[in-house]
Protein backbone atom coordinates (compact mmCIF):
# COMPACT_ATOMS: atom_id res chain seq x y z
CA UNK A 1 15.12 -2.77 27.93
CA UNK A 2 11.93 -4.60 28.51
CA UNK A 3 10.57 -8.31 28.10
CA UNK A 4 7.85 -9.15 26.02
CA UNK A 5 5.39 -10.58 28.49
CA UNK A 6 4.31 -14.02 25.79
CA UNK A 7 7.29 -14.84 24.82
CA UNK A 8 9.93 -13.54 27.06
CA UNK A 9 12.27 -11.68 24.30
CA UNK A 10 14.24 -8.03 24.96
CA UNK A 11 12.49 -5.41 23.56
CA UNK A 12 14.11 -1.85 22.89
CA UNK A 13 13.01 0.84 24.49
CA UNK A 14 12.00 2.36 21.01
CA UNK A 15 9.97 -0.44 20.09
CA UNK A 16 6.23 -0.95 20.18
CA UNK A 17 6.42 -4.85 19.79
CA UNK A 18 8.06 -7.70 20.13
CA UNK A 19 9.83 -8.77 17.00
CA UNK A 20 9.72 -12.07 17.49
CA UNK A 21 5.78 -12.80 18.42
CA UNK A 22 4.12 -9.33 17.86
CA UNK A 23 2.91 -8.53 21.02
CA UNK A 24 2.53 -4.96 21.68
CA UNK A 25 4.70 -3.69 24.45
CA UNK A 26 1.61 -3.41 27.12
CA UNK A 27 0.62 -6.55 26.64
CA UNK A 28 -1.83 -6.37 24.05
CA UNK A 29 -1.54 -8.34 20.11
CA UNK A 30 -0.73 -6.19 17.45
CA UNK A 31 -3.37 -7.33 15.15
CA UNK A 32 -3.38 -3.37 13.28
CA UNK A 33 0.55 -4.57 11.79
CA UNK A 34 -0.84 -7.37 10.29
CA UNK A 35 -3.52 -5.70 8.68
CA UNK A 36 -1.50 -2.80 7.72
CA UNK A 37 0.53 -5.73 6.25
CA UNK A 38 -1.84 -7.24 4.60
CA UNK A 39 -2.75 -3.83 2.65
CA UNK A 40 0.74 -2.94 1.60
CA UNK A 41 0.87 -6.31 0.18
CA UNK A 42 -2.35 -5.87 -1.55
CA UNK A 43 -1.24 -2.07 -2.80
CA UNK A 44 2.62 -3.17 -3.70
CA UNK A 45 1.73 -6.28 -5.56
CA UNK A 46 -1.82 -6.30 -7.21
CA UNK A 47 -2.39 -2.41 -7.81
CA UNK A 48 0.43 -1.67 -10.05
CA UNK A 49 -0.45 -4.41 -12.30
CA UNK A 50 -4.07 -2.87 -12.66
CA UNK A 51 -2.45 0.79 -13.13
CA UNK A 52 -0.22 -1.13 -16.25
CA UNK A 53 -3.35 -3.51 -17.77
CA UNK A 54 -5.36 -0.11 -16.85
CA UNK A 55 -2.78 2.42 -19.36
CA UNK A 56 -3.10 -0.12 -22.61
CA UNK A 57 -7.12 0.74 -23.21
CA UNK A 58 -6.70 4.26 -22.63
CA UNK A 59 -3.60 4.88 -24.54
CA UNK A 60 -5.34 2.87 -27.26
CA UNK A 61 -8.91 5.08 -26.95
CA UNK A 62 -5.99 8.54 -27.01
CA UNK A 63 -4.53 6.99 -30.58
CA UNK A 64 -7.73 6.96 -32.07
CA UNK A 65 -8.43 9.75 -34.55
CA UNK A 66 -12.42 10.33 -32.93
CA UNK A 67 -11.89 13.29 -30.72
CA UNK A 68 -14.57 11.76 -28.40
CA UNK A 69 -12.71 8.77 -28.23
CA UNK A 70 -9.62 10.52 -27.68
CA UNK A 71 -11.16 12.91 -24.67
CA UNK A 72 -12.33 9.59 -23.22
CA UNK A 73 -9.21 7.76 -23.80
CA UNK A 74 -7.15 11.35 -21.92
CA UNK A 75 -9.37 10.85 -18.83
CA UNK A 76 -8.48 7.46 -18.31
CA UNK A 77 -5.12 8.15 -18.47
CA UNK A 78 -5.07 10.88 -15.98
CA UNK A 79 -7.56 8.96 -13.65
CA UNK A 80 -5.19 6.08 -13.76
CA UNK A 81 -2.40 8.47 -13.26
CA UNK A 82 -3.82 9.65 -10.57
CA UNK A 83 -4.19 6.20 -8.97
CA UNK A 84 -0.85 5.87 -9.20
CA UNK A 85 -0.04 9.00 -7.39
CA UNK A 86 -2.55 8.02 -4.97
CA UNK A 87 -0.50 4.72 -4.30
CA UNK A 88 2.98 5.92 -3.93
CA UNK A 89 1.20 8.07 -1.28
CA UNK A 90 -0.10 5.26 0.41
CA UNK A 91 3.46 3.14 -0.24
CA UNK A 92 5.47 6.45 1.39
CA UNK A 93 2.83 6.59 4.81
CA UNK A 94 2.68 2.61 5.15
CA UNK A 95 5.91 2.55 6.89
CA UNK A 96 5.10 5.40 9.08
CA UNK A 97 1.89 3.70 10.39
CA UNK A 98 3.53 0.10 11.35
């Protein structure tokens, strides 16, 4: 086991930080887990809610009996669909990257 060179707590060989202070293992701050942090927060709290207040229009523009409507009203569900997909994604990888 190793000290962390700011604040002087055992780190485990398999770490890459401290977990008390966040300083990398060499020595150097590990501003990318705050950021990395900060964007999981952003994608696991505020995204969702735009995927739900996105699905009310569209399903809405699908119900309508216009078929032009209705294509239009389709797309945005798959696009937001899609979003959503792309999220979980990001939510599965976020771990992986801290």
């Amino acid at each position: 086991m190793a000290t962390c060179q700011k604040c002087g707590t055992e780190i485990s060989d398999n770490e890459k930080y401290c977990l008390k202070c966040g300083e990398m293992d060499n020595g150097r701050s590990y501003l990318i887990a705050n950021i990395i942090t900060i964007a999981a927060i952003i994608i696991g709290f505020i995204i969702p809610f735009v995927f739900i207040v996105a699905l009310i229009p569209a399903a809405y523009l699908y119900t309508r009996p216009v078929n032009s409507v209705k294509q239009r009203g389709k797309l945005y569900i798959i696009v937001a669909l899609l979003l959503f997909v792309i999220m979980l994604i990001v939510w599965s990888f976020i771990d992986h990257l801290i």
